[in-house]
PDB file of N, CA and C in Angstrom:
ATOM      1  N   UNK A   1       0.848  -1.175   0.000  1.00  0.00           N
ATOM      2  CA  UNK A   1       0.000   0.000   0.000  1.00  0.00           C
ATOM      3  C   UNK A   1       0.894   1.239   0.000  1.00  0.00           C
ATOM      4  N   UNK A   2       0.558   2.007  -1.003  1.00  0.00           N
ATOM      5  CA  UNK A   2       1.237   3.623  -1.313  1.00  0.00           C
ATOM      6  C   UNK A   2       1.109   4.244  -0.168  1.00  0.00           C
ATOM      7  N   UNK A   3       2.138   5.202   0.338  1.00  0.00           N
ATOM      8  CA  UNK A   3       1.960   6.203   1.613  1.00  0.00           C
ATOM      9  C   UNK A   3       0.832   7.371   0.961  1.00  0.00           C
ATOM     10  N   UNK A   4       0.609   7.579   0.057  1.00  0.00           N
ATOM     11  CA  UNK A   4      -0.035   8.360   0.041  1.00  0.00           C
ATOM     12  C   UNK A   4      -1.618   7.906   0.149  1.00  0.00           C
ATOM     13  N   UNK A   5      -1.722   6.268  -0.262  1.00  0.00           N
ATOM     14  CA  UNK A   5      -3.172   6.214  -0.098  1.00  0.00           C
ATOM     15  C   UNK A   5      -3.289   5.741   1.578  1.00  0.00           C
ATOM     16  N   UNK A   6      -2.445   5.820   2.472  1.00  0.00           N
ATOM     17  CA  UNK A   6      -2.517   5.596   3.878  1.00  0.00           C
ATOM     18  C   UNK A   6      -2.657   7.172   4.579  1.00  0.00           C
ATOM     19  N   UNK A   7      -2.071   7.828   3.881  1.00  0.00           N
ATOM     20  CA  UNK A   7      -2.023   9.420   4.086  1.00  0.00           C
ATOM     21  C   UNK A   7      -3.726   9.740   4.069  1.00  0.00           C
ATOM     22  N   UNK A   8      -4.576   9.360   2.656  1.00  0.00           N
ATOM     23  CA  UNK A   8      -5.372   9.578   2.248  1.00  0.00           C
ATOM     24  C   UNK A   8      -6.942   9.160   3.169  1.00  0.00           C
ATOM     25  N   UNK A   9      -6.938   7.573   3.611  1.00  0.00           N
ATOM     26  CA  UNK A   9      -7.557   6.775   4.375  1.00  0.00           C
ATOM     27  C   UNK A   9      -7.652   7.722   5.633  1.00  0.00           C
ATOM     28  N   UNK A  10      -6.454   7.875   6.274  1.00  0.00           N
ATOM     29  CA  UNK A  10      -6.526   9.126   7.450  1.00  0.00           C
ATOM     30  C   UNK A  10      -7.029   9.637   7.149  1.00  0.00           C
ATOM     31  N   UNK A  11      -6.744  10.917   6.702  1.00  0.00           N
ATOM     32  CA  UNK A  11      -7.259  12.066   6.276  1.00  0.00           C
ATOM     33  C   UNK A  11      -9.143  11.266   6.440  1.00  0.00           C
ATOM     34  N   UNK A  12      -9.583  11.187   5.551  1.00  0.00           N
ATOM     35  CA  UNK A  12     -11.086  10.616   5.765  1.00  0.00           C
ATOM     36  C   UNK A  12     -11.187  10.146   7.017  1.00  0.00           C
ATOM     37  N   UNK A  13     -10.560   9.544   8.214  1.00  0.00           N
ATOM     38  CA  UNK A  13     -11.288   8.862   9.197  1.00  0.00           C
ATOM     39  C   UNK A  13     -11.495  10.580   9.645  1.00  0.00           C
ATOM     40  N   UNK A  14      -9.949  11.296  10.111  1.00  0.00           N
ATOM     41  CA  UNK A  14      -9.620  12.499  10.724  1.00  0.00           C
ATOM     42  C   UNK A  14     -11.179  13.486  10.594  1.00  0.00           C
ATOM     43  N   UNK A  15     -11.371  13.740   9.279  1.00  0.00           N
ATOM     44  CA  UNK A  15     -12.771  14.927   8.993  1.00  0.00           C
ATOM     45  C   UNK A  15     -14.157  13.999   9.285  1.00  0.00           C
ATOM     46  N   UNK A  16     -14.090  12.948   9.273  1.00  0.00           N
ATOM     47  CA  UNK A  16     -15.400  12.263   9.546  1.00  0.00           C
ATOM     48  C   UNK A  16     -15.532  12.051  11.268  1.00  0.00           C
ATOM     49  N   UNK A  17     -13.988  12.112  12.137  1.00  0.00           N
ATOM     50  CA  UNK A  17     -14.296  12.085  13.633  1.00  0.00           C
ATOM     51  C   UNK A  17     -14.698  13.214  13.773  1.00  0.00           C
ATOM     52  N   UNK A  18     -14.132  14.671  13.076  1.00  0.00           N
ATOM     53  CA  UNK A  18     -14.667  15.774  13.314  1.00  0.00           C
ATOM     54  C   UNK A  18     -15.657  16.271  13.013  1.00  0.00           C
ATOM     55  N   UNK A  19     -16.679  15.260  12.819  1.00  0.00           N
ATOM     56  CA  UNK A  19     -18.323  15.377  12.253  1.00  0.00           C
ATOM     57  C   UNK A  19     -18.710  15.639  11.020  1.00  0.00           C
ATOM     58  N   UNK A  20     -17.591  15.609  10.069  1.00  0.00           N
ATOM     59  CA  UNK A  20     -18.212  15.901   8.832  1.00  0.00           C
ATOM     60  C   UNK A  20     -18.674  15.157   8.421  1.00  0.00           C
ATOM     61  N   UNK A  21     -19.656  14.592   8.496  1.00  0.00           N
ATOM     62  CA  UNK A  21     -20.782  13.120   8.245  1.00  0.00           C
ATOM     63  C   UNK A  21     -21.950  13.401   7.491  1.00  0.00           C
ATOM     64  N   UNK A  22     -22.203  14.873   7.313  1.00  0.00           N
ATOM     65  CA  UNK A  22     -23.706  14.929   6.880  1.00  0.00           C
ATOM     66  C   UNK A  22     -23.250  15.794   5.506  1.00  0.00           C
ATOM     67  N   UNK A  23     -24.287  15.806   5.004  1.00  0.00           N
ATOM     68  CA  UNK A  23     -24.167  16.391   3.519  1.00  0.00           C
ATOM     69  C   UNK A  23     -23.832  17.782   3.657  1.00  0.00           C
ATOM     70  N   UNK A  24     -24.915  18.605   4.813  1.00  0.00           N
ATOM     71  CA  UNK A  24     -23.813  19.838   4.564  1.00  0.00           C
ATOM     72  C   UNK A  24     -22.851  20.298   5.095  1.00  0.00           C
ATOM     73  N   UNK A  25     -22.179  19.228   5.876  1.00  0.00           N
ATOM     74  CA  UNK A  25     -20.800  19.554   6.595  1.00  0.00           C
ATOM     75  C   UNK A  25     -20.038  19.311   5.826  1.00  0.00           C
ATOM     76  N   UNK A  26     -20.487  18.037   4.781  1.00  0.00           N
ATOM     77  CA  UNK A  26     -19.306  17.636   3.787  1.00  0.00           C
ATOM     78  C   UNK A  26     -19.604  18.751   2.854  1.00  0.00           C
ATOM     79  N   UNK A  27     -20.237  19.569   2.497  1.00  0.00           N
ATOM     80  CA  UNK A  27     -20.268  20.384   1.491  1.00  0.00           C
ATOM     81  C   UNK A  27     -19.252  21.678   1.595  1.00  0.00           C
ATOM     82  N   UNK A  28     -19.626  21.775   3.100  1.00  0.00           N
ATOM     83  CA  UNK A  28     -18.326  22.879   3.601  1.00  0.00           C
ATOM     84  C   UNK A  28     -17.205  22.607   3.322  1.00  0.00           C
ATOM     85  N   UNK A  29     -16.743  21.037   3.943  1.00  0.00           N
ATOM     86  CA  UNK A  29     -15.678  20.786   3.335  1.00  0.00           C
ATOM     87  C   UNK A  29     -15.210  20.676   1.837  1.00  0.00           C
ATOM     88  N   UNK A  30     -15.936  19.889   1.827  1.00  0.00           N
ATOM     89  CA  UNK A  30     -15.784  20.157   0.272  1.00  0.00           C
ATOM     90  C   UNK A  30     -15.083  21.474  -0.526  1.00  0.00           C
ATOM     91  N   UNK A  31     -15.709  22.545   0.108  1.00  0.00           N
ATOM     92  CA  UNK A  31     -15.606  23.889  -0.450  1.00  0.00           C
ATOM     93  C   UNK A  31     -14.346  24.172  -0.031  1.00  0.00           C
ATOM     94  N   UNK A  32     -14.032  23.874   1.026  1.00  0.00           N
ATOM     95  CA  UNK A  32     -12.822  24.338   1.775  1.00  0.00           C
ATOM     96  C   UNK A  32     -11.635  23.890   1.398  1.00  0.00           C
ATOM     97  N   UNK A  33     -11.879  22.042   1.232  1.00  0.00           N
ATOM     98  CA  UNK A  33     -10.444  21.518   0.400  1.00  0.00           C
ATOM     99  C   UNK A  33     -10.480  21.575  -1.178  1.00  0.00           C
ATOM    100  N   UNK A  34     -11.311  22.105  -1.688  1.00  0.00           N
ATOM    101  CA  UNK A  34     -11.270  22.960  -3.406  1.00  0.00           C
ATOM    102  C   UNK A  34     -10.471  23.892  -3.578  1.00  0.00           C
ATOM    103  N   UNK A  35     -10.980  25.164  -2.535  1.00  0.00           N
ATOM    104  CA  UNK A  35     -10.230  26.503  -2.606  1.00  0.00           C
ATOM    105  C   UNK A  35      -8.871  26.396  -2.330  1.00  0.00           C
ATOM    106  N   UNK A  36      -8.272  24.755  -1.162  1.00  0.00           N
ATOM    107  CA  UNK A  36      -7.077  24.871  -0.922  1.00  0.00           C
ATOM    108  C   UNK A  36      -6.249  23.874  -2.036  1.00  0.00           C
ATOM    109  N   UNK A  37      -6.837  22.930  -2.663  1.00  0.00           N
ATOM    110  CA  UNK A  37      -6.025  22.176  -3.108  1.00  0.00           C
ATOM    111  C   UNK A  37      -6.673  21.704  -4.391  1.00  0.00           C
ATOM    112  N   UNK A  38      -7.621  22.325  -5.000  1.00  0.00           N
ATOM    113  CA  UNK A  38      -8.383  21.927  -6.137  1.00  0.00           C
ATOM    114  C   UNK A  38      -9.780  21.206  -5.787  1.00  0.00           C
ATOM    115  N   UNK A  39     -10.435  20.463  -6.891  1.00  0.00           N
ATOM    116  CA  UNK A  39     -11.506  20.115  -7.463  1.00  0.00           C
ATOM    117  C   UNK A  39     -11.437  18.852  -7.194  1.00  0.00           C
ATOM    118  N   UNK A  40     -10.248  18.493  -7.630  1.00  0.00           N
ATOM    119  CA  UNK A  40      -9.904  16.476  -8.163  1.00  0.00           C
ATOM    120  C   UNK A  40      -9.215  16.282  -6.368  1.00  0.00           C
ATOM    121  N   UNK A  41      -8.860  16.874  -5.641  1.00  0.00           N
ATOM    122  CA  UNK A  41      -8.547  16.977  -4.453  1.00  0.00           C
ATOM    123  C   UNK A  41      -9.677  16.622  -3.555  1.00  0.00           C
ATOM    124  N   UNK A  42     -10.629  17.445  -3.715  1.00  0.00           N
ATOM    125  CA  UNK A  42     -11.567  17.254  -2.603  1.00  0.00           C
ATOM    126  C   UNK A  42     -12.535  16.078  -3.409  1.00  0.00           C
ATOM    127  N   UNK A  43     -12.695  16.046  -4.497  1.00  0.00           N
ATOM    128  CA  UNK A  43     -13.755  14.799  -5.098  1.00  0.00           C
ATOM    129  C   UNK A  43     -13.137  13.459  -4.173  1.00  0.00           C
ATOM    130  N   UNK A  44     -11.882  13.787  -4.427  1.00  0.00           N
ATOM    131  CA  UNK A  44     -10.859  11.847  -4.175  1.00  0.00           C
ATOM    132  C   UNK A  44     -11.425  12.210  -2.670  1.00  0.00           C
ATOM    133  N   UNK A  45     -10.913  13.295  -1.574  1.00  0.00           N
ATOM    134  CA  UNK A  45     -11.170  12.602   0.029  1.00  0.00           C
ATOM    135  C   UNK A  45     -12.733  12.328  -0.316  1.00  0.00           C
ATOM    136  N   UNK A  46     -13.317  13.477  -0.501  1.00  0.00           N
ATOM    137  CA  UNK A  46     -15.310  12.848  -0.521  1.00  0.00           C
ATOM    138  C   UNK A  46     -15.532  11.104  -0.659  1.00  0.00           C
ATOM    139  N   UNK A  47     -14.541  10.540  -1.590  1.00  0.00           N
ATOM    140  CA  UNK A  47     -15.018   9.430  -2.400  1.00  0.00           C
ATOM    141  C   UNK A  47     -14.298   8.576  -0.961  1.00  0.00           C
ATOM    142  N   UNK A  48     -13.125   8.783  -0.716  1.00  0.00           N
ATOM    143  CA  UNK A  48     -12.322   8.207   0.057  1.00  0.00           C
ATOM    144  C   UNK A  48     -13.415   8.192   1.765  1.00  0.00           C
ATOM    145  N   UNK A  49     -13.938   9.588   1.977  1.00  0.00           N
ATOM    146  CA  UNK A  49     -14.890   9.242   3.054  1.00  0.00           C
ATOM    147  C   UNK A  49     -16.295   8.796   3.133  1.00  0.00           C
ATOM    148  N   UNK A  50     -16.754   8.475   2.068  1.00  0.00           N
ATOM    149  CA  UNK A  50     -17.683   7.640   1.962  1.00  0.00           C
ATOM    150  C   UNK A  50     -17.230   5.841   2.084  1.00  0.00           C
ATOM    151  N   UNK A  51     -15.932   5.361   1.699  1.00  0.00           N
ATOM    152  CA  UNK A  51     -15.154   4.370   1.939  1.00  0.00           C
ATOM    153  C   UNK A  51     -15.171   3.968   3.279  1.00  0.00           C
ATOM    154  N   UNK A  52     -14.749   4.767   3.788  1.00  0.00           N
ATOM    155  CA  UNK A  52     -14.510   4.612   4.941  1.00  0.00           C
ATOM    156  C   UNK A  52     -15.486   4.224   5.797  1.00  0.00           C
ATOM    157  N   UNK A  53     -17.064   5.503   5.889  1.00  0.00           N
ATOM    158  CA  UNK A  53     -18.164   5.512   6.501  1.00  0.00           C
ATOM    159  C   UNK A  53     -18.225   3.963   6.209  1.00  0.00           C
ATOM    160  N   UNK A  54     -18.457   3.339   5.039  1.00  0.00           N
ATOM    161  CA  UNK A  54     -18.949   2.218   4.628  1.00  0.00           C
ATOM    162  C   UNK A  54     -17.858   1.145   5.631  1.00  0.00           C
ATOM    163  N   UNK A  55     -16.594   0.982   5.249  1.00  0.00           N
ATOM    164  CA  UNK A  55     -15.685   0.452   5.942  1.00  0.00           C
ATOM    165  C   UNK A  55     -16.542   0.126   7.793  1.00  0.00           C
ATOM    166  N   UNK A  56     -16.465   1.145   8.312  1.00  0.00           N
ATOM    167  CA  UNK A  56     -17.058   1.465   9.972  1.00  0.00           C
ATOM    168  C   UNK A  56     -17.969   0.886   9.548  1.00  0.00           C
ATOM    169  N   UNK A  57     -19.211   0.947   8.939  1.00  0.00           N
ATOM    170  CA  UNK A  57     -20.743   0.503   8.795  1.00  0.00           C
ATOM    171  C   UNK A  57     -20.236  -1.568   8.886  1.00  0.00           C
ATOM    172  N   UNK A  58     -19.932  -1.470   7.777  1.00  0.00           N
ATOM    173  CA  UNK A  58     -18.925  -3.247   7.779  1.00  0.00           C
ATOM    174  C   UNK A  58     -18.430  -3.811   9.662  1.00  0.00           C
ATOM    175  N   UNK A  59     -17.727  -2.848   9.095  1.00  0.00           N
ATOM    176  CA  UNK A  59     -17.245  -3.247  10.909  1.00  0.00           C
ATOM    177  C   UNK A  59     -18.005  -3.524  11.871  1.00  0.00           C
ATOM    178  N   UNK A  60     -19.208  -2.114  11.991  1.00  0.00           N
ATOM    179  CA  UNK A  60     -20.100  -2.354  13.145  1.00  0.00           C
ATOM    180  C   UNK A  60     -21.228  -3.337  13.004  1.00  0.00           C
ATOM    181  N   UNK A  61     -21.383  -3.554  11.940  1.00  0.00           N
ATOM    182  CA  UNK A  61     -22.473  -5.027  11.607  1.00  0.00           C
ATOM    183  C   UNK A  61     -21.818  -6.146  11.992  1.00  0.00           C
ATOM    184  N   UNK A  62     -20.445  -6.767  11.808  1.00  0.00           N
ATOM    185  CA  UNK A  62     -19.840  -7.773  11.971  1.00  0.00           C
ATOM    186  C   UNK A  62     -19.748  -7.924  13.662  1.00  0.00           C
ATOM    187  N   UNK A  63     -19.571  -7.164  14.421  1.00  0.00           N
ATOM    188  CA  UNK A  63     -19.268  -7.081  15.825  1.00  0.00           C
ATOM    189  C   UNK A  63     -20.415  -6.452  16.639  1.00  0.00           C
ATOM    190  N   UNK A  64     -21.512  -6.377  15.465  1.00  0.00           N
ATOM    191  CA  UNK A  64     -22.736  -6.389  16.724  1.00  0.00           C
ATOM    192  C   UNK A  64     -23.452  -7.372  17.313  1.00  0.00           C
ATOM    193  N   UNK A  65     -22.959  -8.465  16.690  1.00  0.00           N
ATOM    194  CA  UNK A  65     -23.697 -10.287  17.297  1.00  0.00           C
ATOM    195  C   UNK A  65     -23.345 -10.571  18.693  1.00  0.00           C
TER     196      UNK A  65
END
């Protein structure tokens, strides 16, 4: 695994502990990592924290028995 897609995985857990979970928190963000780092920047974490959410969702189904 690339450091940057371990860099990347963070990054998504990091803004999703800090509540960006809902559509318009992610929209803020969104806006926020555009203005700092582009378009194709903030699309990849968005895509990357929906991964993740899903990832946790996986997790917490498996270990709720």
């Amino acid at each position: 695994m690339s450091v940057r897609l371990l860099l990347l995985e963070s990054e998504a857990r990091t803004w999703l502990r800090k509540g960006y979970n809902t559509p318009d928190r992610v929209a803020v963000l969104a806006a926020m990592i555009t203005e700092k780092r582009g378009s194709v920047a903030a699309n990849r974490l968005i895509e990357e924290m929906r991964r993740q959410w899903q990832r946790r969702a996986d997790w917490m189904q498996e270990h709720s028995a």
